[in-house]
PDB file of N, CA and C in Angstrom:
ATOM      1  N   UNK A   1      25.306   1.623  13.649  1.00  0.00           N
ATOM      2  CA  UNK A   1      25.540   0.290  13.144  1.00  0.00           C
ATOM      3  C   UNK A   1      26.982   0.142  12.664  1.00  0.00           C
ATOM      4  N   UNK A   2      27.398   1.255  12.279  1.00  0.00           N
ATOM      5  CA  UNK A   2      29.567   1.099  11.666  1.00  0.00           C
ATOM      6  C   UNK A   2      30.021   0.766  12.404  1.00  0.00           C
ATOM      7  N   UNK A   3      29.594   1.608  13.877  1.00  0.00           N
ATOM      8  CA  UNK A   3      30.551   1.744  15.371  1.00  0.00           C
ATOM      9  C   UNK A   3      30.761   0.609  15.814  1.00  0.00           C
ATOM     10  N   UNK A   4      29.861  -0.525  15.751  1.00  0.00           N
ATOM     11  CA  UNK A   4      30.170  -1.196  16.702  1.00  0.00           C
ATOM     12  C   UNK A   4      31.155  -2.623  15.805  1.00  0.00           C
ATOM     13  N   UNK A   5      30.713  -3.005  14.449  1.00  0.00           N
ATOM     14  CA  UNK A   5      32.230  -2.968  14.025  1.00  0.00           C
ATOM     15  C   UNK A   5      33.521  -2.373  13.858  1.00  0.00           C
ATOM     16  N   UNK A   6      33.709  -1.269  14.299  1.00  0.00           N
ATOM     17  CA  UNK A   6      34.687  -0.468  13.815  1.00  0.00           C
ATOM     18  C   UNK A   6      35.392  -0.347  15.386  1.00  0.00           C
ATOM     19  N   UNK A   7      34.498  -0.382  16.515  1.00  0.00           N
ATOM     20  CA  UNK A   7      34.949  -0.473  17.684  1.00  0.00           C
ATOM     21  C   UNK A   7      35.820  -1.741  18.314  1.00  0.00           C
ATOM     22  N   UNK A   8      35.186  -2.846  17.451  1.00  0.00           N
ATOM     23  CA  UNK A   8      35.431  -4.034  17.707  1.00  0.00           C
ATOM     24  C   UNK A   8      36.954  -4.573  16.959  1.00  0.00           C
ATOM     25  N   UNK A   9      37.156  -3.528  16.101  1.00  0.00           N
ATOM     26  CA  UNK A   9      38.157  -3.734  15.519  1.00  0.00           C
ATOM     27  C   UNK A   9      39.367  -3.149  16.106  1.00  0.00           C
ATOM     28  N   UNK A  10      39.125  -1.751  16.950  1.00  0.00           N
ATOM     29  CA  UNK A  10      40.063  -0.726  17.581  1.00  0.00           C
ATOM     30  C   UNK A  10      40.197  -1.677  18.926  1.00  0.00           C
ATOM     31  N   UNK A  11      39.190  -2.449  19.480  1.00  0.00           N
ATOM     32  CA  UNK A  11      39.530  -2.639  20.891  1.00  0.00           C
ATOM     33  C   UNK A  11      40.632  -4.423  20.472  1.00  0.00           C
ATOM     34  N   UNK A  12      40.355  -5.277  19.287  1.00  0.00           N
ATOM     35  CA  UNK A  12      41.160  -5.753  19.391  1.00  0.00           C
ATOM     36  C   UNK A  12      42.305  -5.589  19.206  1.00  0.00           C
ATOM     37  N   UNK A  13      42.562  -4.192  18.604  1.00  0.00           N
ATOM     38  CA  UNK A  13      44.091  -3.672  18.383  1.00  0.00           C
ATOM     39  C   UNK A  13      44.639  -3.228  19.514  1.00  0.00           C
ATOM     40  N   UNK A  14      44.047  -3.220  20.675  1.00  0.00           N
ATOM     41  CA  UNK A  14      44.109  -2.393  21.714  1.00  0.00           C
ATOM     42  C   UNK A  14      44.201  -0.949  21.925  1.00  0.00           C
ATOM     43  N   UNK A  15      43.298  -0.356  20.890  1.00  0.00           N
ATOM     44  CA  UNK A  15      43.327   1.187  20.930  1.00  0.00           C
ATOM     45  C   UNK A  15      42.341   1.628  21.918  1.00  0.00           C
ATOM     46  N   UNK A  16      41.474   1.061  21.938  1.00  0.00           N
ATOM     47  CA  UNK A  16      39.701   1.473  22.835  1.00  0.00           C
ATOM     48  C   UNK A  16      39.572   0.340  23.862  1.00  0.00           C
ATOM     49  N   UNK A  17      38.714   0.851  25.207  1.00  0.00           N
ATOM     50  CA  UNK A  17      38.531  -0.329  26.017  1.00  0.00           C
ATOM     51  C   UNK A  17      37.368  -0.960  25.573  1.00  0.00           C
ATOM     52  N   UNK A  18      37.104  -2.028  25.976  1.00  0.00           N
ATOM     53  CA  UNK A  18      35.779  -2.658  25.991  1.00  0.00           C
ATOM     54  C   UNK A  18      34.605  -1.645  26.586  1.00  0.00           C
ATOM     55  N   UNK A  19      33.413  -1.904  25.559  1.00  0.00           N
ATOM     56  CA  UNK A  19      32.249  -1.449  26.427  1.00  0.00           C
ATOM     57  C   UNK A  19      32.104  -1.999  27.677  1.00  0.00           C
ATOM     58  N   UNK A  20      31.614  -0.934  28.791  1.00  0.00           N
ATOM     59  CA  UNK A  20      31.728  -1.791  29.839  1.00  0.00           C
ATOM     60  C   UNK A  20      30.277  -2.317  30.223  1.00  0.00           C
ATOM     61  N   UNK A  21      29.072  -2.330  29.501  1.00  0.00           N
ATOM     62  CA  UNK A  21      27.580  -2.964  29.538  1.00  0.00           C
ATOM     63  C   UNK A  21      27.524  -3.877  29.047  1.00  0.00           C
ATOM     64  N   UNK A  22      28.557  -4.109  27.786  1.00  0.00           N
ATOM     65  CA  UNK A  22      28.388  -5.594  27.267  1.00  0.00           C
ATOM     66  C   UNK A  22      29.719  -6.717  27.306  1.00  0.00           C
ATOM     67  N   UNK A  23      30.323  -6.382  28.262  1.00  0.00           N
ATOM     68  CA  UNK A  23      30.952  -7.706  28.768  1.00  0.00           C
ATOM     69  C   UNK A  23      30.510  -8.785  29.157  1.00  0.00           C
ATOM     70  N   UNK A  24      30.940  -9.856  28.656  1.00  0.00           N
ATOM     71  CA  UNK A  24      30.686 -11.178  28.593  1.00  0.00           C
ATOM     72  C   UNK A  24      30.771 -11.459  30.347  1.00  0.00           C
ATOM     73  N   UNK A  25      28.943 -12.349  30.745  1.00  0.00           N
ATOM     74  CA  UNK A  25      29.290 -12.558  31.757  1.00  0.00           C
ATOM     75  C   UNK A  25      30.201 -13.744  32.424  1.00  0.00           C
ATOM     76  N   UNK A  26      30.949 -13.351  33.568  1.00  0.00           N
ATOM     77  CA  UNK A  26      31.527 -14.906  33.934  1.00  0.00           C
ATOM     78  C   UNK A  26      30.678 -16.007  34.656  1.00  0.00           C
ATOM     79  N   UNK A  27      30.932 -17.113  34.162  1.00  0.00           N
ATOM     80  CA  UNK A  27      30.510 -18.476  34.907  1.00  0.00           C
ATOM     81  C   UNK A  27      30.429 -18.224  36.270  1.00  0.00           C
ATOM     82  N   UNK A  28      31.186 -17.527  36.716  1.00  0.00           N
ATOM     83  CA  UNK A  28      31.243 -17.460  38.268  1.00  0.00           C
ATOM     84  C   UNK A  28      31.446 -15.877  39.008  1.00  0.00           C
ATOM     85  N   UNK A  29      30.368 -15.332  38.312  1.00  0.00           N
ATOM     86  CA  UNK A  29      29.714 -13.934  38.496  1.00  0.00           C
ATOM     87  C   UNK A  29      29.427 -13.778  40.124  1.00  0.00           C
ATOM     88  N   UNK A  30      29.911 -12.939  40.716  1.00  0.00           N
ATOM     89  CA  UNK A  30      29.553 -12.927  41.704  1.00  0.00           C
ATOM     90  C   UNK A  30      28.571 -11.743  41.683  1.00  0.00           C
ATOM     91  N   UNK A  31      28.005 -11.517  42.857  1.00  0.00           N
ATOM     92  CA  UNK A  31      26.579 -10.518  43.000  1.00  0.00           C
ATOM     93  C   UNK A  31      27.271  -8.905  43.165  1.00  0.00           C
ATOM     94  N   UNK A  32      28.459  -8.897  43.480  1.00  0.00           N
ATOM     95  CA  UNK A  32      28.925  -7.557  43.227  1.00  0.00           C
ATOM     96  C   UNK A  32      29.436  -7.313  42.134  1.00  0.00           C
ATOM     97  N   UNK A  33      29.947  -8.272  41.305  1.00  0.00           N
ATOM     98  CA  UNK A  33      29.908  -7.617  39.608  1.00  0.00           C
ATOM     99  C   UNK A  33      28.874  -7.536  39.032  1.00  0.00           C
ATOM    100  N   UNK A  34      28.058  -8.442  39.639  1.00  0.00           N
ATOM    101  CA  UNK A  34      26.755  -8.075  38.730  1.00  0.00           C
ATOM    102  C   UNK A  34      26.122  -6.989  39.327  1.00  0.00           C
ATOM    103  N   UNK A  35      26.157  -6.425  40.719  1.00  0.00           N
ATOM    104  CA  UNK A  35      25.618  -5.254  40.985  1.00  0.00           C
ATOM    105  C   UNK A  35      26.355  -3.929  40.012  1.00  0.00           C
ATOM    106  N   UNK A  36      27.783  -4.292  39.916  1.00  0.00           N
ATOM    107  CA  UNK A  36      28.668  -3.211  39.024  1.00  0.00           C
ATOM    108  C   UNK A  36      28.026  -3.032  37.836  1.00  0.00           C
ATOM    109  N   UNK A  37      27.632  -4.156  37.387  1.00  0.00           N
ATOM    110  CA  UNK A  37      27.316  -4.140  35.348  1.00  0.00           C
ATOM    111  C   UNK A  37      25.902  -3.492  35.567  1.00  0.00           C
ATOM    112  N   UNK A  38      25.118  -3.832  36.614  1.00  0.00           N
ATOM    113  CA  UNK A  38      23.722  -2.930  36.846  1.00  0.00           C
ATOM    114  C   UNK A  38      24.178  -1.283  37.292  1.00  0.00           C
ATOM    115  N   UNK A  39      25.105  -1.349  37.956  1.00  0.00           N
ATOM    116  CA  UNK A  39      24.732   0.452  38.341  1.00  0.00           C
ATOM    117  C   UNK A  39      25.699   0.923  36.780  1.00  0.00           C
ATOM    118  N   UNK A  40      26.731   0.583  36.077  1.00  0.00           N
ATOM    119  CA  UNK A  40      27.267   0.999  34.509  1.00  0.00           C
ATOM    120  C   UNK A  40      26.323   0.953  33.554  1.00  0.00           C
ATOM    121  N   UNK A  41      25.171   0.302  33.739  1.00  0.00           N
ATOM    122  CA  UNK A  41      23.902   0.167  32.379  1.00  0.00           C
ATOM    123  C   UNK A  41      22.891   1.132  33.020  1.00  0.00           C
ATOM    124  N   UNK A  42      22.879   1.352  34.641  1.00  0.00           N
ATOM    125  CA  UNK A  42      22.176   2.717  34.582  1.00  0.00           C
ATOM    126  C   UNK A  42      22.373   3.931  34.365  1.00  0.00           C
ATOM    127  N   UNK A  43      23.927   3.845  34.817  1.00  0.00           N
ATOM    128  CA  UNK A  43      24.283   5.059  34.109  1.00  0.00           C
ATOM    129  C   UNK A  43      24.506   5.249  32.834  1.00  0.00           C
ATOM    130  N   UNK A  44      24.705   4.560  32.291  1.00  0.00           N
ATOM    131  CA  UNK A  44      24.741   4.805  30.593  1.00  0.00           C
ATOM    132  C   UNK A  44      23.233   5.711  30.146  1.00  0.00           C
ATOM    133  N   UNK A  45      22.242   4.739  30.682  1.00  0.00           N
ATOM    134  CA  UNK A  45      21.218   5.038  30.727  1.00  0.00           C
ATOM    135  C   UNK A  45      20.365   6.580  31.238  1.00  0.00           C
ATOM    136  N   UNK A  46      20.927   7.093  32.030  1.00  0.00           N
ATOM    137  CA  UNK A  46      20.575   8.527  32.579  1.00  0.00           C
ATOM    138  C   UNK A  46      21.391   8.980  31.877  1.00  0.00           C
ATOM    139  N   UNK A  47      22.782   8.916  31.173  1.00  0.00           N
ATOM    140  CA  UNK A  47      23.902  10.051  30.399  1.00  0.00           C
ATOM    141  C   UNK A  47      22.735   9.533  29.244  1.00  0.00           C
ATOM    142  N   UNK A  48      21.977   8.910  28.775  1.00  0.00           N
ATOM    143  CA  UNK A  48      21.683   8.959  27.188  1.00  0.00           C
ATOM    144  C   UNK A  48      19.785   9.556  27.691  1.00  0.00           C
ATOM    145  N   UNK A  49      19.781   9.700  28.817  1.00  0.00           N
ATOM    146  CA  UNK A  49      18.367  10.468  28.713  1.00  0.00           C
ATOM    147  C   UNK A  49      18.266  11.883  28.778  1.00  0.00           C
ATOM    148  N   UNK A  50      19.708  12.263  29.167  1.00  0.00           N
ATOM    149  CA  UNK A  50      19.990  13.998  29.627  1.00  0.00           C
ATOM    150  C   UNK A  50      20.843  14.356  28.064  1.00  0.00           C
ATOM    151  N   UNK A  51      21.309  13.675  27.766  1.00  0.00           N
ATOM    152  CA  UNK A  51      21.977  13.738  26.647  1.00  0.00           C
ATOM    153  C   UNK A  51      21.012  13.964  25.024  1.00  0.00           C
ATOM    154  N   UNK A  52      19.937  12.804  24.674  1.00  0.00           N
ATOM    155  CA  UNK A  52      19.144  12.605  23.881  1.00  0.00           C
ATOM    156  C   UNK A  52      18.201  14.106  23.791  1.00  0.00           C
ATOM    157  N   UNK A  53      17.666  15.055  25.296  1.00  0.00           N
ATOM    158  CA  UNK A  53      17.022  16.452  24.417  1.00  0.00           C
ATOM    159  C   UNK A  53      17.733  16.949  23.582  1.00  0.00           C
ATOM    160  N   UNK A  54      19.179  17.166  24.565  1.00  0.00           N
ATOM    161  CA  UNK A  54      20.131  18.112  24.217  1.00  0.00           C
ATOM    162  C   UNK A  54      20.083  17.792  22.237  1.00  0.00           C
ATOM    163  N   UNK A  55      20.885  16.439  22.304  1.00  0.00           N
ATOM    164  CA  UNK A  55      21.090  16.402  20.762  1.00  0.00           C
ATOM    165  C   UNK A  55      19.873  16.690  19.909  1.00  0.00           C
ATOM    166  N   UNK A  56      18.727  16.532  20.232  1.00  0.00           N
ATOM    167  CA  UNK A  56      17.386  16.885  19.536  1.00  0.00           C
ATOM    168  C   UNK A  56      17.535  18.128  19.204  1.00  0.00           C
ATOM    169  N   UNK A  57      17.639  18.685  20.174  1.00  0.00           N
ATOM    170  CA  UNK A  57      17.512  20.413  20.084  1.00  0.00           C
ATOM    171  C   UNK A  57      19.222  20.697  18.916  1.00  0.00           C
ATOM    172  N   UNK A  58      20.087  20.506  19.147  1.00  0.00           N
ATOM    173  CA  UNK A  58      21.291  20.443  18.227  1.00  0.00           C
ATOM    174  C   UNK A  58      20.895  20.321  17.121  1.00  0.00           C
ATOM    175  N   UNK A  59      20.287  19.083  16.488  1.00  0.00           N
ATOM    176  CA  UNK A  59      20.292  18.764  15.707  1.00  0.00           C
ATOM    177  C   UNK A  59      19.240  19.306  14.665  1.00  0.00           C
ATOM    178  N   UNK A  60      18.118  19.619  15.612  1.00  0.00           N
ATOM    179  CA  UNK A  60      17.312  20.484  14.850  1.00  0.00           C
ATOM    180  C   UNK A  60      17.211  21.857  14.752  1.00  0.00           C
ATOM    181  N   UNK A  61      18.013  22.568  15.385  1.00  0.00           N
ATOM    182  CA  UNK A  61      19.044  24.261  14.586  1.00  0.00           C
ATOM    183  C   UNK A  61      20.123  24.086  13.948  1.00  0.00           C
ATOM    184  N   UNK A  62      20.211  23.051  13.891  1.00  0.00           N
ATOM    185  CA  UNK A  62      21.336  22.716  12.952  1.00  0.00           C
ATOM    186  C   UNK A  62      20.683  22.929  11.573  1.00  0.00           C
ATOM    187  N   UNK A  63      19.765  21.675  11.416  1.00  0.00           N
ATOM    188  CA  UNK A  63      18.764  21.541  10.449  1.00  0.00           C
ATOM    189  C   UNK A  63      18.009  22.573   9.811  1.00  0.00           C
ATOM    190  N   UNK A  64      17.455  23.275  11.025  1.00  0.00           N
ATOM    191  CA  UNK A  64      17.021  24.850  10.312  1.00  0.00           C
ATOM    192  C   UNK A  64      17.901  25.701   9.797  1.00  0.00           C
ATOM    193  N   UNK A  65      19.142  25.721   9.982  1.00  0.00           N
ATOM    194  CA  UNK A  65      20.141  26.620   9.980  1.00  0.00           C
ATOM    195  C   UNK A  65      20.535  26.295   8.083  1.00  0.00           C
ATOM    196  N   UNK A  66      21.125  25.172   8.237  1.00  0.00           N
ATOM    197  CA  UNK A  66      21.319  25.042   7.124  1.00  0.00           C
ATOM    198  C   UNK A  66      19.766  24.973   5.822  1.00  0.00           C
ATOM    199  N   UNK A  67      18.996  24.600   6.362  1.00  0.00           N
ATOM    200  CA  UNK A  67      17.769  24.914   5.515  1.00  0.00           C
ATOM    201  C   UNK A  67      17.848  26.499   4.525  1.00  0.00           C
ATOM    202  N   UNK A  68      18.059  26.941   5.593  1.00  0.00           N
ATOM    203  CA  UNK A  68      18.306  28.761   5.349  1.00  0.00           C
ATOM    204  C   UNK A  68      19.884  28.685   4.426  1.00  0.00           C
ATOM    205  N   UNK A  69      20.213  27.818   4.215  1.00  0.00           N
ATOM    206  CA  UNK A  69      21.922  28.315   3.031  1.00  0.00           C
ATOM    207  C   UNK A  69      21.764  27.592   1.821  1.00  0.00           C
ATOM    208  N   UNK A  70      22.694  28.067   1.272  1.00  0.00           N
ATOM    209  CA  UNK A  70      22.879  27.751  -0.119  1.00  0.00           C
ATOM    210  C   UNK A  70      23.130  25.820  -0.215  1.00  0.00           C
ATOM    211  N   UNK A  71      23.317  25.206  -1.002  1.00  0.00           N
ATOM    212  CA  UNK A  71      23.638  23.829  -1.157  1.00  0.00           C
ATOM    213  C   UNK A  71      25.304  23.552  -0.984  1.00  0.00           C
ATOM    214  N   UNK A  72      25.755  24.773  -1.469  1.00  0.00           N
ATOM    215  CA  UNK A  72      27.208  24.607  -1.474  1.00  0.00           C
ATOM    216  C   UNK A  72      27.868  25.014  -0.084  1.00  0.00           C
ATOM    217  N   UNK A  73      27.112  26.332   0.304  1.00  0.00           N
ATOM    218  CA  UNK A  73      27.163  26.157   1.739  1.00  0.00           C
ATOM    219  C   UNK A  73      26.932  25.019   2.825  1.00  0.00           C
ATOM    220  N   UNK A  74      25.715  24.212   2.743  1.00  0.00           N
ATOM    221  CA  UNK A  74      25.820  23.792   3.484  1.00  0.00           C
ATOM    222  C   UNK A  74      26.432  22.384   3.654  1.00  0.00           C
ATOM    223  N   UNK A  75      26.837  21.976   2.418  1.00  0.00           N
ATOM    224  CA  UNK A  75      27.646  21.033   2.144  1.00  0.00           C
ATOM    225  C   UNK A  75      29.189  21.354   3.061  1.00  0.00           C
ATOM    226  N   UNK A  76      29.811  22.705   2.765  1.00  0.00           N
ATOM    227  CA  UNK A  76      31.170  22.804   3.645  1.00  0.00           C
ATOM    228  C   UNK A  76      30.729  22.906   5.013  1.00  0.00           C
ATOM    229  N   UNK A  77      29.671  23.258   5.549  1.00  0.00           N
ATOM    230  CA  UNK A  77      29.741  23.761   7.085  1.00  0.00           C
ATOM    231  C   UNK A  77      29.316  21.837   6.969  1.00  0.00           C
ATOM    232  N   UNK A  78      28.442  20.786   6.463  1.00  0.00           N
ATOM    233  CA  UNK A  78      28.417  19.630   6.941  1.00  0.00           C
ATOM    234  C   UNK A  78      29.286  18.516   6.758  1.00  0.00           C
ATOM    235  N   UNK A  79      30.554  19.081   5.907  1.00  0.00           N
ATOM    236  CA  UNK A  79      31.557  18.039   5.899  1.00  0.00           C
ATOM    237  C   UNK A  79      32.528  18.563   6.657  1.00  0.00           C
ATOM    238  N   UNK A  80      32.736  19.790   7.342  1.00  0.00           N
ATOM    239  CA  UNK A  80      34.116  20.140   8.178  1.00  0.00           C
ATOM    240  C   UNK A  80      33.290  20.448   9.093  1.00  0.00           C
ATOM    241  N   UNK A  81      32.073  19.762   9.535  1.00  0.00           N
ATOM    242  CA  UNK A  81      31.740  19.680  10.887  1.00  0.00           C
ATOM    243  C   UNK A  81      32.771  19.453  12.063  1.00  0.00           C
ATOM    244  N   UNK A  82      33.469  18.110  11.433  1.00  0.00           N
ATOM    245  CA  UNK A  82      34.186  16.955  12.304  1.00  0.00           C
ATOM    246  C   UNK A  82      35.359  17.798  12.811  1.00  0.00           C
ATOM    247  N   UNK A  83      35.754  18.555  11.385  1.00  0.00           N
ATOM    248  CA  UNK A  83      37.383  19.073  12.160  1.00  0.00           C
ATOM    249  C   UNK A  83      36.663  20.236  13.036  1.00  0.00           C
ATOM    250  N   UNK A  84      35.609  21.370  13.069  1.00  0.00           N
ATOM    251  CA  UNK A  84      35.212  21.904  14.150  1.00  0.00           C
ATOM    252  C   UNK A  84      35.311  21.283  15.538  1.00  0.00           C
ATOM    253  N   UNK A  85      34.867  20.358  15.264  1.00  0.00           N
ATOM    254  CA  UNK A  85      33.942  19.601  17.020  1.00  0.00           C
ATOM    255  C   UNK A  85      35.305  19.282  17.733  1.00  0.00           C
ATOM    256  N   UNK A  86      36.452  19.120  16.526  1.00  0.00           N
ATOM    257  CA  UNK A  86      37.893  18.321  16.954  1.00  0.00           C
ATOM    258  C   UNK A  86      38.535  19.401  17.786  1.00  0.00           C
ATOM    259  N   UNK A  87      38.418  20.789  17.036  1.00  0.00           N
ATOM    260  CA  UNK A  87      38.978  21.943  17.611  1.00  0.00           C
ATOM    261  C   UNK A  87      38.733  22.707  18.842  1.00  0.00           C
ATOM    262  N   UNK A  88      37.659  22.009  18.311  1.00  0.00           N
ATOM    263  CA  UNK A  88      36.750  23.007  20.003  1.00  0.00           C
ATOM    264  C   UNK A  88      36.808  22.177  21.257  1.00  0.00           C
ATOM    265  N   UNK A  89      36.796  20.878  20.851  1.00  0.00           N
ATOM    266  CA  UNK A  89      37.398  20.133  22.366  1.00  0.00           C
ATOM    267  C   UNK A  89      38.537  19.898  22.277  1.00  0.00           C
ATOM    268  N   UNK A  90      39.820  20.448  21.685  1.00  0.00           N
ATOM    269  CA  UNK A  90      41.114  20.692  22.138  1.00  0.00           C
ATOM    270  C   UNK A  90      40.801  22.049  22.637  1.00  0.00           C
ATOM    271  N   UNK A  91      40.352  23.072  22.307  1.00  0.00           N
ATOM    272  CA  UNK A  91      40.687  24.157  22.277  1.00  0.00           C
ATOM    273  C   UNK A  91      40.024  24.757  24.195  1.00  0.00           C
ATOM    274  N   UNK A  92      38.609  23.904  23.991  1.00  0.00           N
ATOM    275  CA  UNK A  92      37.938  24.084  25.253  1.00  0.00           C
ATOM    276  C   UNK A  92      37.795  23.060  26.095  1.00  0.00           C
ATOM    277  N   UNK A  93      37.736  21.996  26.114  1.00  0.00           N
ATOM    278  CA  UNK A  93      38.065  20.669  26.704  1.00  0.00           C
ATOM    279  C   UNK A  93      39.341  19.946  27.177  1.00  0.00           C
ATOM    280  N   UNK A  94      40.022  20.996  26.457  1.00  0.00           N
ATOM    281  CA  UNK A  94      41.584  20.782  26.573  1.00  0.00           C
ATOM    282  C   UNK A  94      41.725  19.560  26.477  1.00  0.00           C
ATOM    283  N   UNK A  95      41.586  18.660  25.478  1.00  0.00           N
ATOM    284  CA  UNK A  95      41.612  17.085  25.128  1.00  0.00           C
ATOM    285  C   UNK A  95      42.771  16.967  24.588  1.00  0.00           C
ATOM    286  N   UNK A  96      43.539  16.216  24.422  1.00  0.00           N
ATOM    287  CA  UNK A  96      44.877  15.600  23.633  1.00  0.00           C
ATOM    288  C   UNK A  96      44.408  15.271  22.202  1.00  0.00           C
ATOM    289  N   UNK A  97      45.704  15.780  21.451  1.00  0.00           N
ATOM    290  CA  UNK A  97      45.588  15.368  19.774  1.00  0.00           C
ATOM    291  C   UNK A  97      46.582  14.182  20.390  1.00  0.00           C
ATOM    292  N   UNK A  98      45.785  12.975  19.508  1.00  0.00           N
ATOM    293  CA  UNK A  98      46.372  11.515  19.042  1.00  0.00           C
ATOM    294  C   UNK A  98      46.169  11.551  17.648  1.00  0.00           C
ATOM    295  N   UNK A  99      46.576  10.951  17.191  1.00  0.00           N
ATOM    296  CA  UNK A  99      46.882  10.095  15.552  1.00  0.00           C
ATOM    297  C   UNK A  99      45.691   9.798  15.568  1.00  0.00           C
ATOM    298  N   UNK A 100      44.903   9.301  16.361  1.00  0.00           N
ATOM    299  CA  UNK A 100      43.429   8.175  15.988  1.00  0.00           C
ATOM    300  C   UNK A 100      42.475   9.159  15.822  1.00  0.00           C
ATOM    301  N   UNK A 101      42.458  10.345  16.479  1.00  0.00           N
ATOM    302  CA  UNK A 101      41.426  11.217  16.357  1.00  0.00           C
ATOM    303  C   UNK A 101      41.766  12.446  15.286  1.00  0.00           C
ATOM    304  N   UNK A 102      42.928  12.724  14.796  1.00  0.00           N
ATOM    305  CA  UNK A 102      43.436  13.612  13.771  1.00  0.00           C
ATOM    306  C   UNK A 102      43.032  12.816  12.285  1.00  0.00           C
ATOM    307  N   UNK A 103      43.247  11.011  12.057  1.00  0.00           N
ATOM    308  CA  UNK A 103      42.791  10.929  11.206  1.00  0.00           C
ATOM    309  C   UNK A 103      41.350  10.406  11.055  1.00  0.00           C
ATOM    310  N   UNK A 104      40.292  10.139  12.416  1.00  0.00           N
ATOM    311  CA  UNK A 104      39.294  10.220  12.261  1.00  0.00           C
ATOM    312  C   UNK A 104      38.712  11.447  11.796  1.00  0.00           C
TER     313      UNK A 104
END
């Protein structure tokens, strides 16, 4: 529910593109954009059905994991989650450091 104000705010700055499922349709839509916006909402759709075990399963050894630590522990491993996840897809994803994602 943040994201999609917070997205809406980056894409009018021009930092982020538009979602591409919820673009506004045109008056004069032709049948191959609208075939486009159908095969982009299916795929969204299969990346969030192959995607959704995975995070289940994540999320719940995560959950056990920290169950098993101290409070103070698991407070640091769940607030420097973010700079982990940041490191490991520079480090293995070989992703670019920007400003937008160093101070996210």
């Amino acid at each position: 529910a943040v994201h999609f104000p917070l997205h809406a705010l980056l894409r009018v700055t021009g930092l982020v593109q538009p979602i591409p499922w919820r673009r506004k349709a045109e008056s004069t839509a032709s049948a191959e954009s609208t075939a486009s916006a159908t095969a982009e909402m299916r795929e969204a759709m299969v990346a969030g059905l192959i995607i959704a075990p995975l995070w289940f399963f994540a999320q719940w050894t995560y959950s056990a994991g920290v169950a098993g630590t101290s409070v103070t522990a698991s407070t640091v491993i769940s607030t420097t989650s973010v700079v982990w996840t940041l490191l490991g897809s520079i480090l293995f994803l070989k992703e670019k450091v920007t400003v937008l994602k160093v101070l996210g």
